[in-house]
N, C-alpha and C. Protein backbone atom coordinates (compact mmCIF):
# COMPACT_ATOMS: atom_id res chain seq x y z
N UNK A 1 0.80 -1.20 0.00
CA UNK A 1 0.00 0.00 0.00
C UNK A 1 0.85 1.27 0.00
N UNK A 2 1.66 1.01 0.62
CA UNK A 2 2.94 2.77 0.45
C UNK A 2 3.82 2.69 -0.37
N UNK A 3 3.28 1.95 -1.47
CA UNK A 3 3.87 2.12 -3.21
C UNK A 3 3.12 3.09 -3.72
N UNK A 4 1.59 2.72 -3.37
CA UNK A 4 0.16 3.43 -4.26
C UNK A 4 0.52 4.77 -3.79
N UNK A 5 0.63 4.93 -2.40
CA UNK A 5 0.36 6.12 -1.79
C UNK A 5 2.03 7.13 -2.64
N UNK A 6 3.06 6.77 -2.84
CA UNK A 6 4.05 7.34 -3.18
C UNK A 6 3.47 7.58 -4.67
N UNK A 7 2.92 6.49 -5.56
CA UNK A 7 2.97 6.94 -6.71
C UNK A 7 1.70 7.87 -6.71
N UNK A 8 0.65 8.00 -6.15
CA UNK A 8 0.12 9.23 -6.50
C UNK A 8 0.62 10.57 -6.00
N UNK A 9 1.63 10.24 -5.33
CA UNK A 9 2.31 11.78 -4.47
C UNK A 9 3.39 12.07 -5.85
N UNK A 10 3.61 11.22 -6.55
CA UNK A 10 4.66 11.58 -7.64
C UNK A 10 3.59 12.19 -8.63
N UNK A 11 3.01 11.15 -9.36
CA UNK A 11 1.86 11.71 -10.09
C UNK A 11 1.26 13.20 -9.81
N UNK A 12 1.12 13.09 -8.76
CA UNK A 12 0.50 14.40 -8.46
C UNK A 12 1.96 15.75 -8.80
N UNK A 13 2.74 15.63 -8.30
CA UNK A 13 4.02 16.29 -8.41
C UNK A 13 3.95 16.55 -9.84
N UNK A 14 4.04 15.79 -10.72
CA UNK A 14 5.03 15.72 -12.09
C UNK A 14 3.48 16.44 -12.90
N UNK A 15 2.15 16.39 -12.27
CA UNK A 15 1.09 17.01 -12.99
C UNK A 15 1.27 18.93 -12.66
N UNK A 16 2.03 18.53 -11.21
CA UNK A 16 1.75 20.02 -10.72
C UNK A 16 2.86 21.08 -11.50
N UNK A 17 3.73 20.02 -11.65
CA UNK A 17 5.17 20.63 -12.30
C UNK A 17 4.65 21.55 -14.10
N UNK A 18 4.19 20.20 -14.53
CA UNK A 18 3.85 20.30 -15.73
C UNK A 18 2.87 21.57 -15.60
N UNK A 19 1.66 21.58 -14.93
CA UNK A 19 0.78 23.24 -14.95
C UNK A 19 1.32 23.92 -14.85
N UNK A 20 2.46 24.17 -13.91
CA UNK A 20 3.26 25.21 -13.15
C UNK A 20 4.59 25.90 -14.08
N UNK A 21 4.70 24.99 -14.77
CA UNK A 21 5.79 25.71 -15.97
C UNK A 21 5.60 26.92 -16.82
N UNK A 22 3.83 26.64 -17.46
CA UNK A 22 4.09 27.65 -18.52
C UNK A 22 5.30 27.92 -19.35
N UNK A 23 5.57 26.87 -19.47
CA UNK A 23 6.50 26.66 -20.92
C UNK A 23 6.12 26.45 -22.29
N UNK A 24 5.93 27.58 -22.68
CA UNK A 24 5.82 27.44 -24.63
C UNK A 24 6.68 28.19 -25.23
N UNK A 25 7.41 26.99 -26.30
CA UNK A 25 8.30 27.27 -26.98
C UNK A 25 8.37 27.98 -27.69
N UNK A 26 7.00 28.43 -28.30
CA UNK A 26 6.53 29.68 -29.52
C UNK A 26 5.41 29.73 -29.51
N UNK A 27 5.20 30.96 -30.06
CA UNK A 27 3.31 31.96 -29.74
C UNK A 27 1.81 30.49 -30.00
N UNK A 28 1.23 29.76 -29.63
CA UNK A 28 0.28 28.78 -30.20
C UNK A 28 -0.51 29.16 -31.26
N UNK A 29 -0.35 28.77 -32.04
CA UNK A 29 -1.55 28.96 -32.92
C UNK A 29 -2.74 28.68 -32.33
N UNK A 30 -3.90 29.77 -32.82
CA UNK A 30 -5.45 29.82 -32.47
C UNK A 30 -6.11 28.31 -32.87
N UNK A 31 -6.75 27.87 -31.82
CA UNK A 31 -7.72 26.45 -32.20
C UNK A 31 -8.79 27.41 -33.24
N UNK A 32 -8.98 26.27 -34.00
CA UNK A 32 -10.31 26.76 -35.09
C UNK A 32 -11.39 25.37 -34.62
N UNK A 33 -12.50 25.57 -34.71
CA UNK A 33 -13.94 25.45 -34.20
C UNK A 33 -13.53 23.48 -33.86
N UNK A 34 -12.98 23.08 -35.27
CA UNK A 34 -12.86 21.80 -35.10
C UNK A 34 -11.99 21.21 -34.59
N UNK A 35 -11.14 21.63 -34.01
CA UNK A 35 -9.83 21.28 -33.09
C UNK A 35 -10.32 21.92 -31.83
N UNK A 36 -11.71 22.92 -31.20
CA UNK A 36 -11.49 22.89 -30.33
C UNK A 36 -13.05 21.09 -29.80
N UNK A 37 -13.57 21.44 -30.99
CA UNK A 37 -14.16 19.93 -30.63
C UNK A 37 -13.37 18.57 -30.57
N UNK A 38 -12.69 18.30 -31.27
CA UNK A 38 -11.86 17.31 -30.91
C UNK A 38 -10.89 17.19 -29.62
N UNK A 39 -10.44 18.39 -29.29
CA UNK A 39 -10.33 18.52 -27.97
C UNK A 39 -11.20 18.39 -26.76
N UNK A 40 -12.37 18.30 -27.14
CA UNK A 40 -13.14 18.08 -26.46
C UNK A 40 -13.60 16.50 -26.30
N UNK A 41 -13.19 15.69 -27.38
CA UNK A 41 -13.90 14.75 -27.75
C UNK A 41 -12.42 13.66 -26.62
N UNK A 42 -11.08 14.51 -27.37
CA UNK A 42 -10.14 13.76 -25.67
C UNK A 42 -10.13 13.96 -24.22
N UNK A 43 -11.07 14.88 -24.12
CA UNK A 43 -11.06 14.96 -22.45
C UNK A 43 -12.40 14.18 -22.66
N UNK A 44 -13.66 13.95 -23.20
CA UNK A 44 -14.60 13.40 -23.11
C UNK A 44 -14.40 11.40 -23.17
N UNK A 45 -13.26 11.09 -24.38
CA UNK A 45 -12.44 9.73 -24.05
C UNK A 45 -12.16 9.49 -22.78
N UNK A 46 -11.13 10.44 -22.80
CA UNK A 46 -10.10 10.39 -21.13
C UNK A 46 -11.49 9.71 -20.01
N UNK A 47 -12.50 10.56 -20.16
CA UNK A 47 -13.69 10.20 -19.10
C UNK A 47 -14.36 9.60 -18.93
N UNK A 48 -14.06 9.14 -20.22
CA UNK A 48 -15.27 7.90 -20.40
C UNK A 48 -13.89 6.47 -20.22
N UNK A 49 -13.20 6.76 -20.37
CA UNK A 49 -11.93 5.45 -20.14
C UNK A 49 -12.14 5.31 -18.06
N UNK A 50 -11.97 6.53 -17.98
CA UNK A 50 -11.60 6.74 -16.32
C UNK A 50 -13.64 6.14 -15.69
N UNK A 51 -14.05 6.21 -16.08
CA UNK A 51 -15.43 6.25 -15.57
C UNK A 51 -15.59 4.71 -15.92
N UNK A 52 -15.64 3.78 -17.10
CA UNK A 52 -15.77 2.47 -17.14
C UNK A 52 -14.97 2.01 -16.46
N UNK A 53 -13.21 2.51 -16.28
CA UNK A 53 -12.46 1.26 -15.45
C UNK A 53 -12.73 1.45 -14.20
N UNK A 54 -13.39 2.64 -13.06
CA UNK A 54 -14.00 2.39 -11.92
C UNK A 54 -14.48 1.44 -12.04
N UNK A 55 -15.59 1.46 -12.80
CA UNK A 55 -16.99 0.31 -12.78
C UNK A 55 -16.46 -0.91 -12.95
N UNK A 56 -15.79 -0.80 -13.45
CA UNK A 56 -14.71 -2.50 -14.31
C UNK A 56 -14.37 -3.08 -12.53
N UNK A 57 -13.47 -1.86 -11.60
CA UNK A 57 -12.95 -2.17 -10.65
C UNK A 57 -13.64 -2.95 -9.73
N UNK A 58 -14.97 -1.85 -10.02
CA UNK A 58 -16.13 -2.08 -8.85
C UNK A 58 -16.52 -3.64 -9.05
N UNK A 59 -16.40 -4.08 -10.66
CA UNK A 59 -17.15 -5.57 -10.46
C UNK A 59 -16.12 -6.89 -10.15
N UNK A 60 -14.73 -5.99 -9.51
CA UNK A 60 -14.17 -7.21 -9.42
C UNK A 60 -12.90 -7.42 -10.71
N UNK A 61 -12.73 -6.50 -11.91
CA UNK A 61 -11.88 -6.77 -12.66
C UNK A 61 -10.90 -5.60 -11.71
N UNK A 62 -9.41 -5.88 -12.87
CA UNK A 62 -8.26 -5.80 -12.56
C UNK A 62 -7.82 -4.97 -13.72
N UNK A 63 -6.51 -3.80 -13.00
CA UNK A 63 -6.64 -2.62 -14.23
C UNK A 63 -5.41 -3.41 -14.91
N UNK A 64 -5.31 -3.10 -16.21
CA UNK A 64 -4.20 -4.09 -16.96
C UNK A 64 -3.20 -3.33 -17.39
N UNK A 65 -3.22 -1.31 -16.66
CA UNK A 65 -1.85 -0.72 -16.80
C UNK A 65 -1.08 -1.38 -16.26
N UNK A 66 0.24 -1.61 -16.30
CA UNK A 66 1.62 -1.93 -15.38
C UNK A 66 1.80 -0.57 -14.35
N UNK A 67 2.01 0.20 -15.16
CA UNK A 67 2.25 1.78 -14.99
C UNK A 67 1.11 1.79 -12.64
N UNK A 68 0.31 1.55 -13.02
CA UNK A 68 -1.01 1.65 -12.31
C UNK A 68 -1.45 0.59 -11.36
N UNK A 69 -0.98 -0.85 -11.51
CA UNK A 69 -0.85 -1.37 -10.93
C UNK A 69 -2.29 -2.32 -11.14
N UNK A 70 -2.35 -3.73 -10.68
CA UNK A 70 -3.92 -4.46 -10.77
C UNK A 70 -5.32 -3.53 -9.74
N UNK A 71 -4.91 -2.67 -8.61
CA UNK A 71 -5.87 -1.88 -7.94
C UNK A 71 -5.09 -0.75 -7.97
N UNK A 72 -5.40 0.13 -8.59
CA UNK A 72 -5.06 1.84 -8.46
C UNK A 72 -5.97 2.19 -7.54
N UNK A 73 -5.33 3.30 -6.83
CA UNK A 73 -6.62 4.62 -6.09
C UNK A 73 -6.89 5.08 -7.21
N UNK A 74 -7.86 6.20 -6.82
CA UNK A 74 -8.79 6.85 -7.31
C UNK A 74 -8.27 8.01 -8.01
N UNK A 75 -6.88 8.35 -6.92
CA UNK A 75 -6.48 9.32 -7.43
C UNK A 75 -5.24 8.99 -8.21
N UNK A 76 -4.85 7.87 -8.47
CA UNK A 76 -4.16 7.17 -9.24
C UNK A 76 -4.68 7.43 -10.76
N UNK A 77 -5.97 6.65 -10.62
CA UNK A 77 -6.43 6.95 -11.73
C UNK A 77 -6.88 8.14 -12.87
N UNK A 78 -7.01 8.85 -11.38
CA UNK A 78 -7.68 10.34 -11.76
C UNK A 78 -6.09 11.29 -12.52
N UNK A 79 -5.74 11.08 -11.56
CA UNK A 79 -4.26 12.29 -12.57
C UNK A 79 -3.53 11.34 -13.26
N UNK A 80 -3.80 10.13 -13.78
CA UNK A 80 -3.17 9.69 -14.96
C UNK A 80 -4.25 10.22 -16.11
N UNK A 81 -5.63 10.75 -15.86
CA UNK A 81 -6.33 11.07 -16.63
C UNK A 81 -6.22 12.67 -17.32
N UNK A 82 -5.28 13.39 -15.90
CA UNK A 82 -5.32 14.69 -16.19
C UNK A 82 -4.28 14.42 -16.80
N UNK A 83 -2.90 13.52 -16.36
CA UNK A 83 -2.06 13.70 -17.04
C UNK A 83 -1.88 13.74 -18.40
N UNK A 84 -2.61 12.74 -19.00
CA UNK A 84 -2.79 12.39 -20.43
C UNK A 84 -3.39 13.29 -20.89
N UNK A 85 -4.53 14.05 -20.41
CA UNK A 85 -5.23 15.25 -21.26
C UNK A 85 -4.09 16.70 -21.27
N UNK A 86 -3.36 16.98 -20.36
CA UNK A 86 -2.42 17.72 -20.40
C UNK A 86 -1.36 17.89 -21.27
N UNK A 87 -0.74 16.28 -21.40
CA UNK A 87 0.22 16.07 -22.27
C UNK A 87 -0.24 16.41 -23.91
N UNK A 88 -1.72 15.60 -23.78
CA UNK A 88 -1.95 16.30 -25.01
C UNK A 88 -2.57 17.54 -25.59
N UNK A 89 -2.86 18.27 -24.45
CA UNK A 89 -2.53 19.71 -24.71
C UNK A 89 -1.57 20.51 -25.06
N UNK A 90 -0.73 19.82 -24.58
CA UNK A 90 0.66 21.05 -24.97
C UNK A 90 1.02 20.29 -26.35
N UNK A 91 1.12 18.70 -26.46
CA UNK A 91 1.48 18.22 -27.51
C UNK A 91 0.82 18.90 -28.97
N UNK A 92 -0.58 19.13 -28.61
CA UNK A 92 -1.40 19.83 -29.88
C UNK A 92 -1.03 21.38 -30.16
N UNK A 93 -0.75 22.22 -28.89
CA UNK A 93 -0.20 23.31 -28.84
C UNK A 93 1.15 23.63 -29.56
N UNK A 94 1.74 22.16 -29.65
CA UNK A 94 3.34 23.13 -30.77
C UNK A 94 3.06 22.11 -32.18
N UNK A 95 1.90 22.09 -32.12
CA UNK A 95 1.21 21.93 -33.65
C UNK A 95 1.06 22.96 -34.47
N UNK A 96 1.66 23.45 -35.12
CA UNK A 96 1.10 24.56 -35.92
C UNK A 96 0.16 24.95 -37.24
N UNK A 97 0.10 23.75 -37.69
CA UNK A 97 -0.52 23.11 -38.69
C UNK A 97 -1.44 22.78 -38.06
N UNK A 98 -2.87 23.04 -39.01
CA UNK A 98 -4.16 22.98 -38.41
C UNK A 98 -4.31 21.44 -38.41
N UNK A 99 -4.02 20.94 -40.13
CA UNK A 99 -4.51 19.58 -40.64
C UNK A 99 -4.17 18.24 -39.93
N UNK A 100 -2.19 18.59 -39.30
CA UNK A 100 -1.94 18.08 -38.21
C UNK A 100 -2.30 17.80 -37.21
N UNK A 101 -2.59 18.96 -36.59
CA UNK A 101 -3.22 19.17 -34.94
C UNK A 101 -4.50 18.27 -35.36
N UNK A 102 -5.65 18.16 -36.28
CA UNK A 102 -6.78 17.59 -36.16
C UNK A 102 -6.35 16.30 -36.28
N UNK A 103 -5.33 15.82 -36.90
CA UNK A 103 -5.12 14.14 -37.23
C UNK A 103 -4.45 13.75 -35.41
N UNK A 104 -3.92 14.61 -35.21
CA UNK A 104 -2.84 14.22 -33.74
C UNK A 104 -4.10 14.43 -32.46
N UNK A 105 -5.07 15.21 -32.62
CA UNK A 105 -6.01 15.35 -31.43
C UNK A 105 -7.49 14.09 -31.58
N UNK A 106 -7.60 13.58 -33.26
CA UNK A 106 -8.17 12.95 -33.59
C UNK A 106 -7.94 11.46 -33.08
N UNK A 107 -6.60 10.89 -33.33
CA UNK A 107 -6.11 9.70 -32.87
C UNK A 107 -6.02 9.37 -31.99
N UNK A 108 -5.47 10.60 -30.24
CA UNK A 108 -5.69 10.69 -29.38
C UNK A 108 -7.32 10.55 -28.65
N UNK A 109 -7.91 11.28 -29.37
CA UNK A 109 -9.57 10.87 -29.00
C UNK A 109 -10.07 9.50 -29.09
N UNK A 110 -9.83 8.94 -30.39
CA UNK A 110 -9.90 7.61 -30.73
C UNK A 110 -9.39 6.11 -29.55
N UNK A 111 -8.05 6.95 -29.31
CA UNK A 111 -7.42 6.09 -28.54
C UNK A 111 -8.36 5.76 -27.03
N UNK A 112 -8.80 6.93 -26.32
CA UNK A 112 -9.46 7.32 -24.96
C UNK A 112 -10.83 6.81 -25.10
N UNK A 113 -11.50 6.80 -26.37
CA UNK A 113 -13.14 6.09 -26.67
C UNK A 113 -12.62 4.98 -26.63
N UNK A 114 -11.84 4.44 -27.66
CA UNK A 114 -11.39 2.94 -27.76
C UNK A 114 -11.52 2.35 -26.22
N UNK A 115 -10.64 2.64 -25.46
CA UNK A 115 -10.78 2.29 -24.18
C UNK A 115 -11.70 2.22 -23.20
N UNK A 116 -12.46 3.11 -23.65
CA UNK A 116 -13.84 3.24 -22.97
C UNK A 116 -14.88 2.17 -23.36
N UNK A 117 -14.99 1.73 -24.84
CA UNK A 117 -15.58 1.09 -25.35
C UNK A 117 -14.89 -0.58 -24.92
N UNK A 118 -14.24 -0.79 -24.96
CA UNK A 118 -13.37 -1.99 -24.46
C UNK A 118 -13.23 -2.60 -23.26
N UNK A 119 -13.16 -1.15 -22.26
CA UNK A 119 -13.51 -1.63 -20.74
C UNK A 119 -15.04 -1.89 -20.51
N UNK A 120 -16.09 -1.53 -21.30
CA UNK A 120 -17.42 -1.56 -21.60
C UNK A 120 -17.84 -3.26 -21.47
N UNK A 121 -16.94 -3.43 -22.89
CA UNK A 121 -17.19 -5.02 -23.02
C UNK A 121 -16.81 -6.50 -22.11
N UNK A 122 -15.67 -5.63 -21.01
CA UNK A 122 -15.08 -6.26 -20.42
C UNK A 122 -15.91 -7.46 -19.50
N UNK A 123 -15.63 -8.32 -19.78
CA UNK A 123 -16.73 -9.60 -18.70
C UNK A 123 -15.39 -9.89 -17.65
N UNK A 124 -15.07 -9.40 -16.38
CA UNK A 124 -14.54 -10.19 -15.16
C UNK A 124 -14.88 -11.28 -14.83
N UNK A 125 -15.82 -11.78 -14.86
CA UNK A 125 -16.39 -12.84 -14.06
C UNK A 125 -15.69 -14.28 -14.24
């Protein structure tokens, strides 16, 4: 148990670090209408991934990150969720290319439903 408890004290750290920088390398280009929906559509993945593998937990399955361990906390789970939406914030941010940013925020979305949809199907029993 004072593995879990260290790795969300890191997690939490390396999320706080990452807000706390305000590091951009050059001015961002403006989101246009459809990059800010697809951005929306990865924090809406991210939540729907984080919201089925509770339920997954709750019935008795087992999370199959390594990273996370077979029982994560809550808050384990939770700022690996911010983390990932963060990362790919800034990642889309030194996108400068619109056509890019929509294929790189697109795949990322894909990836976070995928998971959602998958932990969905999941039978523990």
């Amino acid at each position: 148990m004072a593995c879990r408890g260290a790795m969300t004290k890191v997690l939490f750290l390396i999320v706080l670090a990452i807000a706390l920088s305000g590091c951009a390398p050059h001015p961002v280009v403006p989101y246009d209408t459809a990059e800010k929906v697809l951005l929306g559509a990865v924090v809406g993945g991210q939540i729907w991934d984080l919201a089925s593998t509770e339920q997954k937990l709750g019935e008795g399955c087992i999370e199959a990150n390594p990273i996370l361990g077979e029982h994560p906390s809550d808050a384990a789970l939770v700022g690996s969720k911010v983390l990932a939406i963060w990362i790919t914030y800034l990642g889309a941010n030194a996108i400068d290319n619109h056509a890019m940013r929509k294929i790189f925020l697109g795949a990322i979305s894909a990836i976070g439903i995928g998971a959602g949809i998958h932990n969905s199907q999941v039978d523990c029993q």
